[in-house]
PDB file of N, CA and C in Angstrom:
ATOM      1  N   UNK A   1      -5.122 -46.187 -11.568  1.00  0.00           N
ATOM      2  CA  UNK A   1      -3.855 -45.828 -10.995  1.00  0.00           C
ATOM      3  C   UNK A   1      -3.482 -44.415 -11.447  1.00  0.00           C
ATOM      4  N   UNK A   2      -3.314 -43.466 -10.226  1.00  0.00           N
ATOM      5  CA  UNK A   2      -2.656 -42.263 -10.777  1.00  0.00           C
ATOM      6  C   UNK A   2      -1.483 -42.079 -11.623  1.00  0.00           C
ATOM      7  N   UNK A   3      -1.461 -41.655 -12.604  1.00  0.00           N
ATOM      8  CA  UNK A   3      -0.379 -40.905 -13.135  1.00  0.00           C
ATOM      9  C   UNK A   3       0.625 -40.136 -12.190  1.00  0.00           C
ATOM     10  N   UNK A   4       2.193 -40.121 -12.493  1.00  0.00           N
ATOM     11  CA  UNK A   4       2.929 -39.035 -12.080  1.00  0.00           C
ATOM     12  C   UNK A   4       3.043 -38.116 -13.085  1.00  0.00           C
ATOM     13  N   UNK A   5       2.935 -36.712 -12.959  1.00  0.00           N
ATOM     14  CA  UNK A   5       3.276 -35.377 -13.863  1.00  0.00           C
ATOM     15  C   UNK A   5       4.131 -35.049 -13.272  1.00  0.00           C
ATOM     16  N   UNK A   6       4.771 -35.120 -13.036  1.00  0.00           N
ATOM     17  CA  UNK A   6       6.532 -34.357 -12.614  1.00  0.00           C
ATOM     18  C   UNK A   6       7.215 -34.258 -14.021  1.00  0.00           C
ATOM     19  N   UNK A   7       7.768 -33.427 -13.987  1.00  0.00           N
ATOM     20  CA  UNK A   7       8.766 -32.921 -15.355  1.00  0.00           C
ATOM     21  C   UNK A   7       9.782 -34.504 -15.012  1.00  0.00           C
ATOM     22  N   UNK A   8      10.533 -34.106 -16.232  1.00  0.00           N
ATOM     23  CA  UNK A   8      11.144 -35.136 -16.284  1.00  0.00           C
ATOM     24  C   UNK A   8      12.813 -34.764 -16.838  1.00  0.00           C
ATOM     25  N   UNK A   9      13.802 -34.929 -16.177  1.00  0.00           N
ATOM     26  CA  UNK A   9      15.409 -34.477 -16.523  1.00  0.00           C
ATOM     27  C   UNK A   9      15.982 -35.555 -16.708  1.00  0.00           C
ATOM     28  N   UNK A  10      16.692 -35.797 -18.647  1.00  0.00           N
ATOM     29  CA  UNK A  10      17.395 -36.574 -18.710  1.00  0.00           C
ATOM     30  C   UNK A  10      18.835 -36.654 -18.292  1.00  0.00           C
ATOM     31  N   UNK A  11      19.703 -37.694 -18.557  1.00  0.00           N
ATOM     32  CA  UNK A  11      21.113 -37.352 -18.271  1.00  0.00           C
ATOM     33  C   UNK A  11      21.799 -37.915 -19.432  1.00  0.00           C
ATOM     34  N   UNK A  12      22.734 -38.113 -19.728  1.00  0.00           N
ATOM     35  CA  UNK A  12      23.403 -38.792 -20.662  1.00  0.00           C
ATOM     36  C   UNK A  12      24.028 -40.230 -20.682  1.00  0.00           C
ATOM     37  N   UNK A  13      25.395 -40.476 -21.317  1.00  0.00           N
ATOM     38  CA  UNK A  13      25.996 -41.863 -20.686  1.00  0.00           C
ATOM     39  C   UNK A  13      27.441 -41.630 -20.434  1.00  0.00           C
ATOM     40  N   UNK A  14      27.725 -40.133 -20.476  1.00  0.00           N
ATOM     41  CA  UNK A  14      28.786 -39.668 -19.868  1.00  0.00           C
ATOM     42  C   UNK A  14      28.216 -39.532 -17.931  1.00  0.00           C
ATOM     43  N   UNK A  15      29.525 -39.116 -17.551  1.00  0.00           N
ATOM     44  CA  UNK A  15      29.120 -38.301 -16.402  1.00  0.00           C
ATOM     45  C   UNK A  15      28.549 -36.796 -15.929  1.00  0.00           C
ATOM     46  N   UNK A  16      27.624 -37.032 -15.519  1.00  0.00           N
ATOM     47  CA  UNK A  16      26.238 -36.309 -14.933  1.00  0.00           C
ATOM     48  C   UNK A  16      26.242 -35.690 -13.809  1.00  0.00           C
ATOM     49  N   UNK A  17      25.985 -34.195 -12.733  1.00  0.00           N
ATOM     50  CA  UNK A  17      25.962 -33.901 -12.247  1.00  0.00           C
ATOM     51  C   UNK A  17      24.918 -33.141 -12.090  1.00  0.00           C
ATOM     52  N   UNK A  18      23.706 -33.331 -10.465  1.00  0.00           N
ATOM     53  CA  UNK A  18      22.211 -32.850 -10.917  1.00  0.00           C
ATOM     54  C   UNK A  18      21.815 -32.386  -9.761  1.00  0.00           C
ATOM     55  N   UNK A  19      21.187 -31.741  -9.917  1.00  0.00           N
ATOM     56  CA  UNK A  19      20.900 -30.587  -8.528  1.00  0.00           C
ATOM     57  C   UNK A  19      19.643 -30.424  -8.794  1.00  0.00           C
ATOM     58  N   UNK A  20      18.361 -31.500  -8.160  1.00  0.00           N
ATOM     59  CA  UNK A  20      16.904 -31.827  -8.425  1.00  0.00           C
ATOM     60  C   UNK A  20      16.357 -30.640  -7.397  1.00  0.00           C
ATOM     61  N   UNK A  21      15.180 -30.748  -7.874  1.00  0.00           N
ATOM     62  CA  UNK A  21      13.900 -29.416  -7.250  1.00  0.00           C
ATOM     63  C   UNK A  21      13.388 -30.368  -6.988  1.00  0.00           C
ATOM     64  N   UNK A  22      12.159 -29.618  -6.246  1.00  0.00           N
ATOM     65  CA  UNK A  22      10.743 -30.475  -6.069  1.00  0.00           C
ATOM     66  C   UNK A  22       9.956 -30.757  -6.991  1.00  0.00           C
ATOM     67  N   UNK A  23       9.386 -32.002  -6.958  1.00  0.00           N
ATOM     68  CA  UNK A  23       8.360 -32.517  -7.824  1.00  0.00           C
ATOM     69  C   UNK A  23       9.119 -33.158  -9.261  1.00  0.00           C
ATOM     70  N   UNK A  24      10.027 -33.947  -9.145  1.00  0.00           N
ATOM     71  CA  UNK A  24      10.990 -34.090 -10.162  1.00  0.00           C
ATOM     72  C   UNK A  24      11.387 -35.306 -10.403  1.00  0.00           C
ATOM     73  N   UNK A  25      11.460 -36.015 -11.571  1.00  0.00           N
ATOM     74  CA  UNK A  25      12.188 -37.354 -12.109  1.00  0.00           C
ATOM     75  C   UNK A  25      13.287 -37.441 -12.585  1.00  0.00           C
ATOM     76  N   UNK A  26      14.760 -37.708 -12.362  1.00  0.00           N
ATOM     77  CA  UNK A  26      15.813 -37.527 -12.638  1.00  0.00           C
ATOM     78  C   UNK A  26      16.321 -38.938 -12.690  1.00  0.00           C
ATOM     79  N   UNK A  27      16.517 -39.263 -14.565  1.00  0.00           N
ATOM     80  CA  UNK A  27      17.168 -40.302 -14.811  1.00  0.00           C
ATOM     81  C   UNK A  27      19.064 -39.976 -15.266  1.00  0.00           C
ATOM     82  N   UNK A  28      19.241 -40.799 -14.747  1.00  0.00           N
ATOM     83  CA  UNK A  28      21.045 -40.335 -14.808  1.00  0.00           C
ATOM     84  C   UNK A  28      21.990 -41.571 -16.192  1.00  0.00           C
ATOM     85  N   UNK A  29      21.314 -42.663 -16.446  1.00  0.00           N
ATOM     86  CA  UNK A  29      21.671 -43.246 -17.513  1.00  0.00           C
ATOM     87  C   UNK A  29      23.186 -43.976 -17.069  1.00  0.00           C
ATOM     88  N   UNK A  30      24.106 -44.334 -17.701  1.00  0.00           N
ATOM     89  CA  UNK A  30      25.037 -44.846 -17.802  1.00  0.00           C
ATOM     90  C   UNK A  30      26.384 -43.646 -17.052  1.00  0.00           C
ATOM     91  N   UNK A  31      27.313 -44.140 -16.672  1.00  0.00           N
ATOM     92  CA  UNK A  31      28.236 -43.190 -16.290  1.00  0.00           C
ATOM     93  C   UNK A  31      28.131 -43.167 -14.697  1.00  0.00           C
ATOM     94  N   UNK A  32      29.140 -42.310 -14.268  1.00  0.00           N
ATOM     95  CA  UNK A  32      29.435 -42.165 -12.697  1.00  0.00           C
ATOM     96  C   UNK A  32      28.311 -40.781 -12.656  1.00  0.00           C
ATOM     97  N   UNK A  33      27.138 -40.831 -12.020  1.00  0.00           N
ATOM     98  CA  UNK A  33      26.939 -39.571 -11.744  1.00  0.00           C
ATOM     99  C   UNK A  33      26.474 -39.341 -10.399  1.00  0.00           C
ATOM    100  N   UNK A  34      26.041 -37.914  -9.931  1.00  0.00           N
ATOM    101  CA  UNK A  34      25.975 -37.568  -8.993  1.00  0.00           C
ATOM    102  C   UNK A  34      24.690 -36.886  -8.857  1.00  0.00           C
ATOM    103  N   UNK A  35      23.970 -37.320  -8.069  1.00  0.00           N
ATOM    104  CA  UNK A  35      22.731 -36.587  -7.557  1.00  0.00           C
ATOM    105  C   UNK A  35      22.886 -35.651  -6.504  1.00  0.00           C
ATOM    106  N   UNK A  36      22.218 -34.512  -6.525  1.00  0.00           N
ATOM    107  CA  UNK A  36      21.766 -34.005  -5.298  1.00  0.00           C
ATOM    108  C   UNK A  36      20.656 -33.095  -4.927  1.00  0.00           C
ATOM    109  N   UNK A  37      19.977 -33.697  -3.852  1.00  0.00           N
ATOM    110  CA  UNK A  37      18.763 -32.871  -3.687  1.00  0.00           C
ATOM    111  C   UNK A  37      18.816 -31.632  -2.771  1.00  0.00           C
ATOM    112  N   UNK A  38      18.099 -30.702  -3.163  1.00  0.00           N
ATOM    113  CA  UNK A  38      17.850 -29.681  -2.678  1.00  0.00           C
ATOM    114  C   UNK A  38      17.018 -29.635  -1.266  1.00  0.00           C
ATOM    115  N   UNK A  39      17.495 -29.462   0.033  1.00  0.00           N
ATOM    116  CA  UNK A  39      17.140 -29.474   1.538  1.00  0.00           C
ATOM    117  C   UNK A  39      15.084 -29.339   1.275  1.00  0.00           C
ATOM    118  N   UNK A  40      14.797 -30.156   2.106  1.00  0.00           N
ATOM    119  CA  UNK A  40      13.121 -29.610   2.521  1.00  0.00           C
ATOM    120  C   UNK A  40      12.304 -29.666   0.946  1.00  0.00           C
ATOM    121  N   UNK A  41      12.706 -30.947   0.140  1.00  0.00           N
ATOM    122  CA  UNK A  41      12.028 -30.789  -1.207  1.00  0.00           C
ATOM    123  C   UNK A  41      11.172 -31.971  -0.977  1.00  0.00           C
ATOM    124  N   UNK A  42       9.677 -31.509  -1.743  1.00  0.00           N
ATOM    125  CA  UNK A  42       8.516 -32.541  -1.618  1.00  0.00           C
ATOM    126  C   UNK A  42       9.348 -33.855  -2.648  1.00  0.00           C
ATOM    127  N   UNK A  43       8.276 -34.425  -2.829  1.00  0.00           N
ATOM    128  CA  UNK A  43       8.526 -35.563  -4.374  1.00  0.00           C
ATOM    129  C   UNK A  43       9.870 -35.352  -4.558  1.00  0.00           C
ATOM    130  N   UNK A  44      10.492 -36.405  -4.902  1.00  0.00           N
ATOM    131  CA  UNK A  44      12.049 -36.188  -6.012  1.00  0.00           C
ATOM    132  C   UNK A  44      12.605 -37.406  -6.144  1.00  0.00           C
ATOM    133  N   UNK A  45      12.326 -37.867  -6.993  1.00  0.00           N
ATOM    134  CA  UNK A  45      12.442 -39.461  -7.727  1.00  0.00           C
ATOM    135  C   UNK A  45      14.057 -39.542  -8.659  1.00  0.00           C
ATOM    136  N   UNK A  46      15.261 -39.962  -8.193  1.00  0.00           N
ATOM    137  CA  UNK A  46      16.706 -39.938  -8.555  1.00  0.00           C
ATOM    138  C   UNK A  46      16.862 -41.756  -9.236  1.00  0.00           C
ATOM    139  N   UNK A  47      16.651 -41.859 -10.298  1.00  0.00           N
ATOM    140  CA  UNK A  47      17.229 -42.764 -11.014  1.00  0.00           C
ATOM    141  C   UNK A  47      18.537 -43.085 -11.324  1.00  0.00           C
ATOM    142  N   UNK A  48      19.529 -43.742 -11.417  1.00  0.00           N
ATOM    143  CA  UNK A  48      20.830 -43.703 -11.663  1.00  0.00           C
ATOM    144  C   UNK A  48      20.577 -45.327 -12.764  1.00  0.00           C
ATOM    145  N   UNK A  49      21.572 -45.257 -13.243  1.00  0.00           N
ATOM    146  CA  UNK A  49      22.197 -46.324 -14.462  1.00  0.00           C
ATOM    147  C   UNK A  49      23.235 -47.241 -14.076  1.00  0.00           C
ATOM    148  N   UNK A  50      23.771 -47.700 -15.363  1.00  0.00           N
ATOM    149  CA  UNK A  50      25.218 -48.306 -14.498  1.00  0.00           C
ATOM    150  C   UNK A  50      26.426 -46.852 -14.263  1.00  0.00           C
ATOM    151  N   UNK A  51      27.175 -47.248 -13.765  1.00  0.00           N
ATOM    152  CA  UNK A  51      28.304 -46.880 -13.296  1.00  0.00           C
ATOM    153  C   UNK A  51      28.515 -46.765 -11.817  1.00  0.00           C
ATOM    154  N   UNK A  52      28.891 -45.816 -10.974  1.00  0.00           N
ATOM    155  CA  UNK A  52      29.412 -45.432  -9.937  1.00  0.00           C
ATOM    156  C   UNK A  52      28.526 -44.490  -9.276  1.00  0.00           C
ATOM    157  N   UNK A  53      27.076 -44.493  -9.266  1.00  0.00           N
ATOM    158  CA  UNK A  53      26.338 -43.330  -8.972  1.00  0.00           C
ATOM    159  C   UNK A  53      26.445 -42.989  -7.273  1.00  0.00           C
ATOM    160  N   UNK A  54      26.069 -41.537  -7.195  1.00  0.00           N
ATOM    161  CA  UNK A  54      26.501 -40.919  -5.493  1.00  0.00           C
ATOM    162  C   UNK A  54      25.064 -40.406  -5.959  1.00  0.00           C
ATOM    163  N   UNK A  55      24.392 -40.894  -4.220  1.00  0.00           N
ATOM    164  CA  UNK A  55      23.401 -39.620  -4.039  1.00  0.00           C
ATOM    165  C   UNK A  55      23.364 -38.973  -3.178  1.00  0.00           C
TER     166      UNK A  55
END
């Protein structure tokens, strides 16, 4: 099974606000947070936690 190498961006267990690239793992943890991806991006893997998450 392949591996993923994508960098990897944590978040905290406050609230989070994230503005992902291509090729990217974005865990958001606990809290209300907010994802958003950048138009025409390959790969981009948005994890969220508990709270209130927007993507």
């Amino acid at each position: 099974m392949a591996r993923l190498r994508f960098p990897h961006v944590y978040g905290t267990n406050s609230h989070d606000e994230f503005i992902t690239g291509d090729n990217q793992i974005t865990f958001g943890y606990a809290g209300n947070d907010s994802f958003t991806s950048y138009s025409y991006t390959d790969y981009n893997f948005m994890v969220g936690g508990k709270g209130d998450d927007h993507y």
